[in-house]
C-alpha atoms as a PDB file:
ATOM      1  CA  UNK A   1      41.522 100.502-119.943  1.00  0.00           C
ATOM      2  CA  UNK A   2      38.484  99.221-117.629  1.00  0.00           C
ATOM      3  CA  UNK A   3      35.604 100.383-117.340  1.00  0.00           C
ATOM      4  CA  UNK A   4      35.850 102.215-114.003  1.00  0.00           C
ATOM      5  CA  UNK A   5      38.875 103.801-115.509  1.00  0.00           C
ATOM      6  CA  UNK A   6      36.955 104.875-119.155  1.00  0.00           C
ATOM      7  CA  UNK A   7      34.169 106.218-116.644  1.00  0.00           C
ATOM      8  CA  UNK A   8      36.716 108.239-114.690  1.00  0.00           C
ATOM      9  CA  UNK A   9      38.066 109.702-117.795  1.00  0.00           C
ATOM     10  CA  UNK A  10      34.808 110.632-119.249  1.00  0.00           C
ATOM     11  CA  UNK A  11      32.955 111.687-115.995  1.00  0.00           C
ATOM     12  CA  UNK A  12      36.138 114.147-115.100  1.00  0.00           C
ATOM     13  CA  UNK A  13      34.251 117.465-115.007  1.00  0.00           C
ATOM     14  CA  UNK A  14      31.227 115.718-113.861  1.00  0.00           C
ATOM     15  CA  UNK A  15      33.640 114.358-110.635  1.00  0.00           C
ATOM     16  CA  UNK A  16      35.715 117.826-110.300  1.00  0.00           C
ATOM     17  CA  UNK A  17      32.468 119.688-109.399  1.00  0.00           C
ATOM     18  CA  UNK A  18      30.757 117.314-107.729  1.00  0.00           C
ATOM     19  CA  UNK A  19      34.100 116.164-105.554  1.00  0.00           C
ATOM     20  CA  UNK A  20      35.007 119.698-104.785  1.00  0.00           C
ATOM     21  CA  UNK A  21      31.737 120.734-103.710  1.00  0.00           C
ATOM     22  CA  UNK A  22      31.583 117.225-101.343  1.00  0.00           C
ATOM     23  CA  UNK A  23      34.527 117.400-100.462  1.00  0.00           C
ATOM     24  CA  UNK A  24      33.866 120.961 -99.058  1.00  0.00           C
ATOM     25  CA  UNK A  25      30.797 119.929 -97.064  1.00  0.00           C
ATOM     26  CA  UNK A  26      32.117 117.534 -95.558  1.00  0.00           C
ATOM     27  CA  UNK A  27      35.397 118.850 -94.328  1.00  0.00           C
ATOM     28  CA  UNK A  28      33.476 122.191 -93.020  1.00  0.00           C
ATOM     29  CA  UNK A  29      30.620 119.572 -91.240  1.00  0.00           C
ATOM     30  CA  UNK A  30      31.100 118.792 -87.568  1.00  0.00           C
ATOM     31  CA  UNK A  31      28.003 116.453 -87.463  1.00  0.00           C
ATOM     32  CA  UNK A  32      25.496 114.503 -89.595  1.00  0.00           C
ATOM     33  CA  UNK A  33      23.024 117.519 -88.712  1.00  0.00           C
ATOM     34  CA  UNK A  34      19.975 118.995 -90.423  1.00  0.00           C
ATOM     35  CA  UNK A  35      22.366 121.851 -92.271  1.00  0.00           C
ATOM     36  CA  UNK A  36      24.441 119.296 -93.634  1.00  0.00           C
ATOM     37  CA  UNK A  37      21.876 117.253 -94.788  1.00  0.00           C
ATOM     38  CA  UNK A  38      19.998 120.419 -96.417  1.00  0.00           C
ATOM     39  CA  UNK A  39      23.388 120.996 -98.156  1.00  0.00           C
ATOM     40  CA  UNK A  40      23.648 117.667 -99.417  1.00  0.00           C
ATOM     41  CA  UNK A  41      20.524 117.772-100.730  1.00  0.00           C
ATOM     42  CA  UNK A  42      21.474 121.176-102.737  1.00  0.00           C
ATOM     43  CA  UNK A  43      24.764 119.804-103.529  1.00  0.00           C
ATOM     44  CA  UNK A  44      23.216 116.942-105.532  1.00  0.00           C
ATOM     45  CA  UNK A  45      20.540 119.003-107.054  1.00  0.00           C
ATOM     46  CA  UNK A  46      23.417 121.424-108.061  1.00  0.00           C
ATOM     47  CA  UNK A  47      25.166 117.886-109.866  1.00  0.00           C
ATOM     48  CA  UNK A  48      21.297 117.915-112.014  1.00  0.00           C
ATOM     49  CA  UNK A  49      20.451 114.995-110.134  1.00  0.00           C
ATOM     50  CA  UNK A  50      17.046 116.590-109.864  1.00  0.00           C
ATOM     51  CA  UNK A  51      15.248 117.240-107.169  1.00  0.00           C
ATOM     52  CA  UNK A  52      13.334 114.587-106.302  1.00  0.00           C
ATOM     53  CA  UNK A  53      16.232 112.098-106.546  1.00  0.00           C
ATOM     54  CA  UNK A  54      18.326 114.586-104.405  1.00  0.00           C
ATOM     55  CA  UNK A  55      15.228 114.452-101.912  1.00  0.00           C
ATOM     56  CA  UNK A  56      14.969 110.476-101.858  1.00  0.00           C
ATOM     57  CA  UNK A  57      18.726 109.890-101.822  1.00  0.00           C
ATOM     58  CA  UNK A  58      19.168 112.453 -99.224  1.00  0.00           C
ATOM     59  CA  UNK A  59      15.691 110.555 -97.175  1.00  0.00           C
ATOM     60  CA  UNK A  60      17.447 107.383 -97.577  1.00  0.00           C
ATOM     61  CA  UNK A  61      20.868 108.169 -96.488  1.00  0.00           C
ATOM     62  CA  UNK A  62      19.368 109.718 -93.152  1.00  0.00           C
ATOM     63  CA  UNK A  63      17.733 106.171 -92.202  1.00  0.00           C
ATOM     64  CA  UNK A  64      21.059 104.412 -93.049  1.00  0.00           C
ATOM     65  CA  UNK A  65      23.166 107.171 -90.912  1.00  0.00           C
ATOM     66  CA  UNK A  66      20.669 106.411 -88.270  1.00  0.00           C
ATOM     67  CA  UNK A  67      20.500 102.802 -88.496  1.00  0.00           C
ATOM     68  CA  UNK A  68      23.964 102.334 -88.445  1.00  0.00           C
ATOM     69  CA  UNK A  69      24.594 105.300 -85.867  1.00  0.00           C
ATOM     70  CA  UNK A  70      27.019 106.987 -88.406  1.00  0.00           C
ATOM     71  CA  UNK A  71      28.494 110.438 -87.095  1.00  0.00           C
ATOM     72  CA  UNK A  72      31.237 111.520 -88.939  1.00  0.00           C
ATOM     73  CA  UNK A  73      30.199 113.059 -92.211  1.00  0.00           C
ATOM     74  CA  UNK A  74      33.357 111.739 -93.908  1.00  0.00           C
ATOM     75  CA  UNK A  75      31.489 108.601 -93.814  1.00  0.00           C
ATOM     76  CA  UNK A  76      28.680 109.704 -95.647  1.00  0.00           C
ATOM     77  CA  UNK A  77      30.437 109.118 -98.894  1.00  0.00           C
ATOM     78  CA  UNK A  78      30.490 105.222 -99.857  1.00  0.00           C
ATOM     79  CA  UNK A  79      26.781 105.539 -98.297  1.00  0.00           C
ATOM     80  CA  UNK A  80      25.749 108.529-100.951  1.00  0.00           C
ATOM     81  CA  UNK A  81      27.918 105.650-104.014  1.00  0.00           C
ATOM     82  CA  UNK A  82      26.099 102.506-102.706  1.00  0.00           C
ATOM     83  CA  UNK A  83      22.536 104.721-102.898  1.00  0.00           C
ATOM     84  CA  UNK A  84      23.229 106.024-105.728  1.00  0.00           C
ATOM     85  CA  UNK A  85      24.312 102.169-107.225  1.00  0.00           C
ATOM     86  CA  UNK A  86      20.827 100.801-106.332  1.00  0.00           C
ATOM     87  CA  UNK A  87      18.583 103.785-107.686  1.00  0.00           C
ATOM     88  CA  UNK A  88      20.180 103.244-111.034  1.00  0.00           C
ATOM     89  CA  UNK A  89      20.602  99.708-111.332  1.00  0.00           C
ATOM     90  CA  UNK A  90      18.897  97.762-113.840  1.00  0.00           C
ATOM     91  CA  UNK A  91      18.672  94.718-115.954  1.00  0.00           C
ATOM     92  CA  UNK A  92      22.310  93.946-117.544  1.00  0.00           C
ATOM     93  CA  UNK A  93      22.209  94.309-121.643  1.00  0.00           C
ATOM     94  CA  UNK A  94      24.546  91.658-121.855  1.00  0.00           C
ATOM     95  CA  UNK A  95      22.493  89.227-120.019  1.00  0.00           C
ATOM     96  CA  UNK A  96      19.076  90.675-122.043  1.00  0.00           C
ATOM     97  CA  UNK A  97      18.123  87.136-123.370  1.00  0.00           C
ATOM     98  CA  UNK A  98      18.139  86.986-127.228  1.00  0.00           C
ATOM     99  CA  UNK A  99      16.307  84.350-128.245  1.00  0.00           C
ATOM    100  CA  UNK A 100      14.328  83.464-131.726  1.00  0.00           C
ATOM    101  CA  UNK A 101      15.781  85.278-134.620  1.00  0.00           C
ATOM    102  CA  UNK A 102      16.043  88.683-134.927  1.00  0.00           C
ATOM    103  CA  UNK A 103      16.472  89.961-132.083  1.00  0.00           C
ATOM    104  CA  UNK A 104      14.775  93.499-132.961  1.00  0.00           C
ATOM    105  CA  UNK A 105      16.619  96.647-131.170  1.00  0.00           C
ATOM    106  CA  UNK A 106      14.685 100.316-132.091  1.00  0.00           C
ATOM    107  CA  UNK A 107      16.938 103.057-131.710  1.00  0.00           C
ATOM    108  CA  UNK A 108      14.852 106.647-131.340  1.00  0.00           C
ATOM    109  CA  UNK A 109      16.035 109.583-130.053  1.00  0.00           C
ATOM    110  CA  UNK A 110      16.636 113.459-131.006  1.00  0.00           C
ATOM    111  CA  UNK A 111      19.092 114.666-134.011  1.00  0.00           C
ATOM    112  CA  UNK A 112      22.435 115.524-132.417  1.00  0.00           C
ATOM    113  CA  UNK A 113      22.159 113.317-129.534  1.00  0.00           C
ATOM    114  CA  UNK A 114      24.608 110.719-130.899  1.00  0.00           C
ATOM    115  CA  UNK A 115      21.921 108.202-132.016  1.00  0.00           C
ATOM    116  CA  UNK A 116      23.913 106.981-135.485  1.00  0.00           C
ATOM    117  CA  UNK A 117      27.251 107.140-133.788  1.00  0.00           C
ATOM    118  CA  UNK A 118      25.585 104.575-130.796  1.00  0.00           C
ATOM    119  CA  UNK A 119      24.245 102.252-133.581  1.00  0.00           C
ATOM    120  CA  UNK A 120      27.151 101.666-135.015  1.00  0.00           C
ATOM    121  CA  UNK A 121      28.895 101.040-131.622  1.00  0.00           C
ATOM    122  CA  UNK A 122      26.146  98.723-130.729  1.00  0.00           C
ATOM    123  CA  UNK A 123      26.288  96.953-134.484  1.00  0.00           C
ATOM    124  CA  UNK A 124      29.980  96.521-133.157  1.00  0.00           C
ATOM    125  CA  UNK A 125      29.478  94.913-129.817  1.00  0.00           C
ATOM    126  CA  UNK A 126      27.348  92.565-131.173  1.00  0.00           C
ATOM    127  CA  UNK A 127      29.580  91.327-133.768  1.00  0.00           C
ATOM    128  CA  UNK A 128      32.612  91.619-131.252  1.00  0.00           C
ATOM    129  CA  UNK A 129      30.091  89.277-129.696  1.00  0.00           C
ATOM    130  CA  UNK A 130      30.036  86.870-132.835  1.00  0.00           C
ATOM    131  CA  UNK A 131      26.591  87.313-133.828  1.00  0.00           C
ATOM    132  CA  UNK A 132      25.496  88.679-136.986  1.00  0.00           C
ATOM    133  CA  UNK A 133      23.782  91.924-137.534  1.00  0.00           C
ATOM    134  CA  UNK A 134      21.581  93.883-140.155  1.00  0.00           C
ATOM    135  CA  UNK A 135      21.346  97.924-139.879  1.00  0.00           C
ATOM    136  CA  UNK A 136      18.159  99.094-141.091  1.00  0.00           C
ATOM    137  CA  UNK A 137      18.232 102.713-141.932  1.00  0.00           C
ATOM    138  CA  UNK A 138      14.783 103.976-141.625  1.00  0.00           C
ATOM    139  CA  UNK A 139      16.191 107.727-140.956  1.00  0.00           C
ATOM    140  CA  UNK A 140      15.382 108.762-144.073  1.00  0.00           C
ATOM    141  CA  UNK A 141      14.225 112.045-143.429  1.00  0.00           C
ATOM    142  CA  UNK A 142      17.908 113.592-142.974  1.00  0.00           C
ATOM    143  CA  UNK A 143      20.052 114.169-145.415  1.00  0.00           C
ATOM    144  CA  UNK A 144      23.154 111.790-145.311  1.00  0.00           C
ATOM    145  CA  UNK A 145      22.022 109.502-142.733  1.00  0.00           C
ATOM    146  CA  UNK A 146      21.759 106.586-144.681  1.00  0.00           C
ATOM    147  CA  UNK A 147      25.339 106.984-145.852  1.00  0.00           C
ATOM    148  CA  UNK A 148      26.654 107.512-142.396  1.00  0.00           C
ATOM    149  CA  UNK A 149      24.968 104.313-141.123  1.00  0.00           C
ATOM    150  CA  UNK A 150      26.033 102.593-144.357  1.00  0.00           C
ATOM    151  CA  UNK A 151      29.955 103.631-143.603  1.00  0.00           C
ATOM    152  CA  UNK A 152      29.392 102.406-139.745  1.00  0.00           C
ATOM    153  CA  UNK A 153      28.159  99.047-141.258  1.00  0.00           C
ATOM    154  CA  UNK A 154      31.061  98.423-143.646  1.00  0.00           C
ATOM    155  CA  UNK A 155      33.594  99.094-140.591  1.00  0.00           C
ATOM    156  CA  UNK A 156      31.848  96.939-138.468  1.00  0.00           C
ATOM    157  CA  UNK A 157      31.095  94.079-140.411  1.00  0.00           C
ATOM    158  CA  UNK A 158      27.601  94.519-140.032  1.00  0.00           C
ATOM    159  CA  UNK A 159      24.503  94.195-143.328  1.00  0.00           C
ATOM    160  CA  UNK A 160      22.859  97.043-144.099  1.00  0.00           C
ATOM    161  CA  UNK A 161      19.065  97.625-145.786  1.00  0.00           C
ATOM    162  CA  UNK A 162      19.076 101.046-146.888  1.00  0.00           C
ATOM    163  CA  UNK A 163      16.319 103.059-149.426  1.00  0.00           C
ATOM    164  CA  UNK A 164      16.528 106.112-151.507  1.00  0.00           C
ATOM    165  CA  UNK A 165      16.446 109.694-149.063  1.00  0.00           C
ATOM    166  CA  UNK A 166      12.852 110.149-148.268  1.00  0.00           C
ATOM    167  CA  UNK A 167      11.390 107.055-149.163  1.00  0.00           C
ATOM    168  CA  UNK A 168       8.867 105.885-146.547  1.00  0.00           C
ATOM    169  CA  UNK A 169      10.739 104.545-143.527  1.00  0.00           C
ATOM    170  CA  UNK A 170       7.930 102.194-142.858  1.00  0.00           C
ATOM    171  CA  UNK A 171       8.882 100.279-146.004  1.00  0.00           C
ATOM    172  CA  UNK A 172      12.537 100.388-145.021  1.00  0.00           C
ATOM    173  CA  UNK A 173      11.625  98.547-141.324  1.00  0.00           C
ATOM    174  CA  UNK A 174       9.367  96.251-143.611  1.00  0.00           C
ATOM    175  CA  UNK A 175      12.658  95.362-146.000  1.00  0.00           C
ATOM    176  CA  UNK A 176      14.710  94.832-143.060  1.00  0.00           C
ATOM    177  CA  UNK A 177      12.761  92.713-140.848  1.00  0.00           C
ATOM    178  CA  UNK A 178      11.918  90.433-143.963  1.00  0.00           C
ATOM    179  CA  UNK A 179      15.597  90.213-145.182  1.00  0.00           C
ATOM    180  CA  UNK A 180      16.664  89.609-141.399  1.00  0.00           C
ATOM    181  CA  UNK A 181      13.939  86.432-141.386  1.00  0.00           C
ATOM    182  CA  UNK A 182      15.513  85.095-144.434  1.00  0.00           C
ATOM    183  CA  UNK A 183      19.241  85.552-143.691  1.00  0.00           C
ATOM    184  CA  UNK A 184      18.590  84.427-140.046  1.00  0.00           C
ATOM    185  CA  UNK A 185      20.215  87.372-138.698  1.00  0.00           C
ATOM    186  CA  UNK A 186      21.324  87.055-135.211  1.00  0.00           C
ATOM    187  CA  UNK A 187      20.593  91.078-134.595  1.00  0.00           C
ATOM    188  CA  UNK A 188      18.223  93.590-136.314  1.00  0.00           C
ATOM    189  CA  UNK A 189      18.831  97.635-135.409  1.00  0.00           C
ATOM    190  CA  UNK A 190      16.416  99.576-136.717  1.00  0.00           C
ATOM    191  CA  UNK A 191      17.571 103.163-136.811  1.00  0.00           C
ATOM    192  CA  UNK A 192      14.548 105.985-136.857  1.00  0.00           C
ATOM    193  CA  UNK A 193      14.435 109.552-137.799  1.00  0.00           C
ATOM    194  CA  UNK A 194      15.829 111.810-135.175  1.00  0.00           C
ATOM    195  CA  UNK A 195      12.389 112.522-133.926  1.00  0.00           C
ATOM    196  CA  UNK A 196      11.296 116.348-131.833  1.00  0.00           C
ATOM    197  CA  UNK A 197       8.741 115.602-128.818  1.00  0.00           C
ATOM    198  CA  UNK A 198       6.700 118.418-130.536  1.00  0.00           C
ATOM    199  CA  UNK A 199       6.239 116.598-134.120  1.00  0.00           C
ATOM    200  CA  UNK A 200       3.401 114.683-133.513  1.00  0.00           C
ATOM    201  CA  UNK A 201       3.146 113.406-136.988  1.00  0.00           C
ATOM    202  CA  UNK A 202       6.791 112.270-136.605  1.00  0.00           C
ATOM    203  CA  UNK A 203       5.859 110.601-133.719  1.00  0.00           C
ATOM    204  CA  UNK A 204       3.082 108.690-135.373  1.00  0.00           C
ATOM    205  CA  UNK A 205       5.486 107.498-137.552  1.00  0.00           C
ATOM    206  CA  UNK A 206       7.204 106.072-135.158  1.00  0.00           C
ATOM    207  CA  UNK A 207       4.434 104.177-133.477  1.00  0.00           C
ATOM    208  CA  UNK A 208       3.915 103.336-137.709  1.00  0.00           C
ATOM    209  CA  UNK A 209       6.734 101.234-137.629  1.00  0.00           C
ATOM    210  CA  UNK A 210       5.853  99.725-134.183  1.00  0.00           C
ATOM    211  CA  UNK A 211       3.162  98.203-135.968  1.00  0.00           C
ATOM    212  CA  UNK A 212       4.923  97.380-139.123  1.00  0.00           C
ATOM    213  CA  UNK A 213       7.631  95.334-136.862  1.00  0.00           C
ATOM    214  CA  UNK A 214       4.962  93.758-135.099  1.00  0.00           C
ATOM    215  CA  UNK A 215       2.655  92.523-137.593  1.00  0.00           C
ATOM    216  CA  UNK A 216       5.897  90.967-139.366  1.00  0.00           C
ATOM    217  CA  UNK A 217       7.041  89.713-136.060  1.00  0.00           C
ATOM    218  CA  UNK A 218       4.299  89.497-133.453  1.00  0.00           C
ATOM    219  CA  UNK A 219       6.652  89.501-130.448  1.00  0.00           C
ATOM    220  CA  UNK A 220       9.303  92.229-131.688  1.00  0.00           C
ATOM    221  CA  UNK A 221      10.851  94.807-130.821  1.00  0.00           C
ATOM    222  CA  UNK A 222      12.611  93.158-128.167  1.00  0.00           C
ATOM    223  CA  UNK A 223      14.750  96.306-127.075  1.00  0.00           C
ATOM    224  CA  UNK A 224      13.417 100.061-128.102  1.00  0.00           C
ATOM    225  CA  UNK A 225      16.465 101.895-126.956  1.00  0.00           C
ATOM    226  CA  UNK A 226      16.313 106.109-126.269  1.00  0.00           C
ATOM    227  CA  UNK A 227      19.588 107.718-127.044  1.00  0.00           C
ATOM    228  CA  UNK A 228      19.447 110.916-124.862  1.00  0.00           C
ATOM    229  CA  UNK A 229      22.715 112.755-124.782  1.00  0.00           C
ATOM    230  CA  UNK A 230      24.300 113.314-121.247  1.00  0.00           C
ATOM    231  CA  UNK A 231      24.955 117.940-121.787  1.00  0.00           C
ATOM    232  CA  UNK A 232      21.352 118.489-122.179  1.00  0.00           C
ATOM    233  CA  UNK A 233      21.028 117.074-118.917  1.00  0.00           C
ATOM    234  CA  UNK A 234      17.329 117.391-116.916  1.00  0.00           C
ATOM    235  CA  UNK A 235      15.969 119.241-120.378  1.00  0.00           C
ATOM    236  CA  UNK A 236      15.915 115.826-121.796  1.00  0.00           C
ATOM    237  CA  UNK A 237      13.882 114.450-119.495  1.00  0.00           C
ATOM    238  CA  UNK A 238      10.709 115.573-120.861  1.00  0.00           C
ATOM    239  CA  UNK A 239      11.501 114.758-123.904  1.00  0.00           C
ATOM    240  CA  UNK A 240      12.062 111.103-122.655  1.00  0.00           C
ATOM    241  CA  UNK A 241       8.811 110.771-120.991  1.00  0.00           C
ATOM    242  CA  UNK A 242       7.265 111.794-124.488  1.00  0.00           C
ATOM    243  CA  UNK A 243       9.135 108.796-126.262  1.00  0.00           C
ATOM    244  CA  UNK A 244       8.627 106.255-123.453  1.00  0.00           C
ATOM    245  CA  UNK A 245       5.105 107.264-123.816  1.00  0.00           C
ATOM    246  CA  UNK A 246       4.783 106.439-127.752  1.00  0.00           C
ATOM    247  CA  UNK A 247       7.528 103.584-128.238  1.00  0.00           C
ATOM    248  CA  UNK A 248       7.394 101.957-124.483  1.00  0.00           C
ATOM    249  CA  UNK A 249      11.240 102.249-124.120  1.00  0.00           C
ATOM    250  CA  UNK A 250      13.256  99.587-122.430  1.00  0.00           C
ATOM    251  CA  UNK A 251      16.589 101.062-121.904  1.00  0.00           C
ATOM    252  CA  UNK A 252      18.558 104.253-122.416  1.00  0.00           C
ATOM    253  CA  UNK A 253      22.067 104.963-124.726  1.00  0.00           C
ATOM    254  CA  UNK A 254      23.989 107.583-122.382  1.00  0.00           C
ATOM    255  CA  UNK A 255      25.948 109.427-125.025  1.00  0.00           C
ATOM    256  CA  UNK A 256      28.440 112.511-124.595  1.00  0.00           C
ATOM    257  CA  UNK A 257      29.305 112.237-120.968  1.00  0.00           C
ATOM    258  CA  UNK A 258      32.684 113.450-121.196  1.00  0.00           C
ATOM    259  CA  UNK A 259      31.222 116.379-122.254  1.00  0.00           C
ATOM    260  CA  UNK A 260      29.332 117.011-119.374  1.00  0.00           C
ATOM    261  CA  UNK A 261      30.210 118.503-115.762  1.00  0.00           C
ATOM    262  CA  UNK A 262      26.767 118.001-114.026  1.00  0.00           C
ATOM    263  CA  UNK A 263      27.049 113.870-114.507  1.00  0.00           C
ATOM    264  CA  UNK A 264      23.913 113.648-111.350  1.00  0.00           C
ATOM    265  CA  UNK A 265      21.481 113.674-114.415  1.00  0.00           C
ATOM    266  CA  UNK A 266      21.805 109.457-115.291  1.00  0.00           C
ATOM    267  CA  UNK A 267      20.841 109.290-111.322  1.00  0.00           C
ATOM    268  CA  UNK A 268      17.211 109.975-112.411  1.00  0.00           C
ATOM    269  CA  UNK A 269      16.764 108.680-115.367  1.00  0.00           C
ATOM    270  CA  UNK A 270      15.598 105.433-114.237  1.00  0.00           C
ATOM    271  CA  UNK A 271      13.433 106.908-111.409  1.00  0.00           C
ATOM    272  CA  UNK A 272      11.846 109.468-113.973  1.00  0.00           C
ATOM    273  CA  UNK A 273      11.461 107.408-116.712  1.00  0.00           C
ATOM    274  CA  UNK A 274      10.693 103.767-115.305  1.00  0.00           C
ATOM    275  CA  UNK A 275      13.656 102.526-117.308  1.00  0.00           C
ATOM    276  CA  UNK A 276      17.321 101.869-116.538  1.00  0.00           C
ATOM    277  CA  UNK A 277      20.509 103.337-118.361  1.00  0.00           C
ATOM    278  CA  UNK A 278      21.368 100.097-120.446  1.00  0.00           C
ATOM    279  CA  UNK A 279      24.606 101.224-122.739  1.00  0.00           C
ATOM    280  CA  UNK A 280      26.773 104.802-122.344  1.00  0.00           C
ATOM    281  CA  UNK A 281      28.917 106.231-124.668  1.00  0.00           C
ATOM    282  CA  UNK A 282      32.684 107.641-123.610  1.00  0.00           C
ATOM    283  CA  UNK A 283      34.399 108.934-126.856  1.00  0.00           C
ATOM    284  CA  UNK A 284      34.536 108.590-130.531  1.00  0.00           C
ATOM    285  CA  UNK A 285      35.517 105.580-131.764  1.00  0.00           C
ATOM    286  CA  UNK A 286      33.537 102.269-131.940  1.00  0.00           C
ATOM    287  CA  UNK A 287      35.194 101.062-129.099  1.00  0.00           C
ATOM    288  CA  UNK A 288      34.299 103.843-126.401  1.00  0.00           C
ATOM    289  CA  UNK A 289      31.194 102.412-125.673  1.00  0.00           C
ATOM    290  CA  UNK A 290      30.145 100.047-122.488  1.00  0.00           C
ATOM    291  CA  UNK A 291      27.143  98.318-120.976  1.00  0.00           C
ATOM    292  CA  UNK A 292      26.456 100.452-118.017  1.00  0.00           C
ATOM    293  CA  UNK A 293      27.455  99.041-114.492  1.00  0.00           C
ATOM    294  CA  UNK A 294      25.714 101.487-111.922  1.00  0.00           C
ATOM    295  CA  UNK A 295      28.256 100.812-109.524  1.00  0.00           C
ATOM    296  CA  UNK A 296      31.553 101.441-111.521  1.00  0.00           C
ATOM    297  CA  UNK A 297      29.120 105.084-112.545  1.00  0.00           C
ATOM    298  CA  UNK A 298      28.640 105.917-108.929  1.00  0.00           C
ATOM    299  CA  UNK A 299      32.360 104.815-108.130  1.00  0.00           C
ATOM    300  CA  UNK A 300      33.448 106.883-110.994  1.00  0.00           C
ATOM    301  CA  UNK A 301      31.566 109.828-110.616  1.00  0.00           C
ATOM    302  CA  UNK A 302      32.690 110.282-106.197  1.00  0.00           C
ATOM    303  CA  UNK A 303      35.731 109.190-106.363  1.00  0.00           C
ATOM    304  CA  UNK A 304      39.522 110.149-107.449  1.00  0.00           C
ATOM    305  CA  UNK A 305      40.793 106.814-106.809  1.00  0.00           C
END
């Protein structure tokens, strides 16, 4: 199955009630007027695009409609895919250049939002990709974490450096970075605990091992990675701004968008955040997981065919 196709399947409910509701305005439109334009707008706010995506979208497709003297509104729709395609492109994680040994990748991100489930499917990639990777599994702080990451390690191939529950997750990072340096490890994920916005001391932590990485290896991380999961939507924004603000995120996991019917939210995460949707997760298994193409999303999530 292709990617378009994978993002079809898992964007279904985000597609029905998006389509429908399109597909509504623009077969009761007569002309690219101000009323349809308003309804567009609250169409795509409706879709948890948010609204000041919905407004610039909605700004932009005006001057193209304009510019290229469009009239019919059933035109309006590869206009609204091809906008939607540039506000969410970013850098390609496949083309990310990994260069001197190890190539550092945080993971943060809130319990339940799929962040152990999208190591191991990164872990997986990677060593699809031939290169050799080491887990660290400085979650310590929940209970079983360590033995979930150590299963997704033994079915993907992958090292693991894991301590004792509650030991101090700095010491963990510290382990793993120095066992990566001496194995010459292609890949280092560092998993974290699943961090609240409101924990402050949690989040100290976090910046902790920033500077544990960093003092072992002056120019790493490379990638800190947010895993946000796709139901919560617009209420995970804020918690996104919170991370980006103490871990200077590079990229975002999309997890559980199958799961989702208002798919409009990964429209703003790269205009809210500063930082572009790098992997997404489509199912359970260790293949259901994708770099992100922003066209084949906006493709996906307008379109039936």
């Amino acid at each position: 199955m292709g990617l378009i196709d994978s993002l079809k399947n898992g964007l279904a409910k985000s597609r029905r009630s998006l389509a429908e509701t399109l597909g509504g305005l623009i077969r009761g439109s007569s002309a690219l007027d101000d009323d349809f334009f308003e309804e567009l707008e609250a169409t795509l706010i409706l879709s948890d695009a948010g609204a000041t995506v919905a407004s610039r979208l909605v700004e932009s497709i005006r001057k193209r409609a304009k510019q290229e003297n469009l009239q019919d509104p059933s035109e309006i729709l590869p206009v609204l895919e091809m906008e939607i395609a540039g506000m969410m492109t970013g850098e390609d994680p496949v083309k990310v250049k990994i260069g001197a040994s190890p190539h550092v990748i945080l993971v943060v991100g809130v319990n339940g939002s799929g962040k152990t489930t999208s190591i191991g499917k990164l872990a997986h990639y990677y060593r699809e990709q031939g290169k050799s990777v080491l887990v660290a599994a400085a979650d310590t702080f929940r209970a079983a974490a360590g033995e979930q990451l150590t299963l997704w390690a033994k079915r993907t191939g992958a090292e693991i450096v894991c301590h004792a529950e509650g030991a101090d997750p700095a010491a963990v990072v510290f382990d793993s970075v120095a066992a990566a340096k001496a194995r010459k490890t292609d890949i280092l994920i560092i998993d974290t605990a699943g961090r609240l916005h409101t924990k402050t001391n949690l989040m100290e932590e976090l910046k902790k091992i920033r500077r544990v990485i960093q003092r072992e290896l002056p120019e790493a991380p490379q990638e800190t990675l947010l895993v946000l999961d796709a139901v919560t939507g617009q209420n995970a924004l804020h918690q996104a701004k919170i991370f980006n603000e103490a871990t200077e995120l590079t990229g975002v996991i999309l997890t559980k968008l199958e799961g989702t019917a208002k798919g409009g939210f990964a429209i703003s995460i790269k205009t809210e955040l500063g930082v572009p949707v790098r992997w997404v997760g489509l199912g359970e298994t260790q293949s259901d997981f994708a770099p992100f193409d922003a066209r084949a999303y906006a493709h996906a999530l307008l379109n039936d065919k």
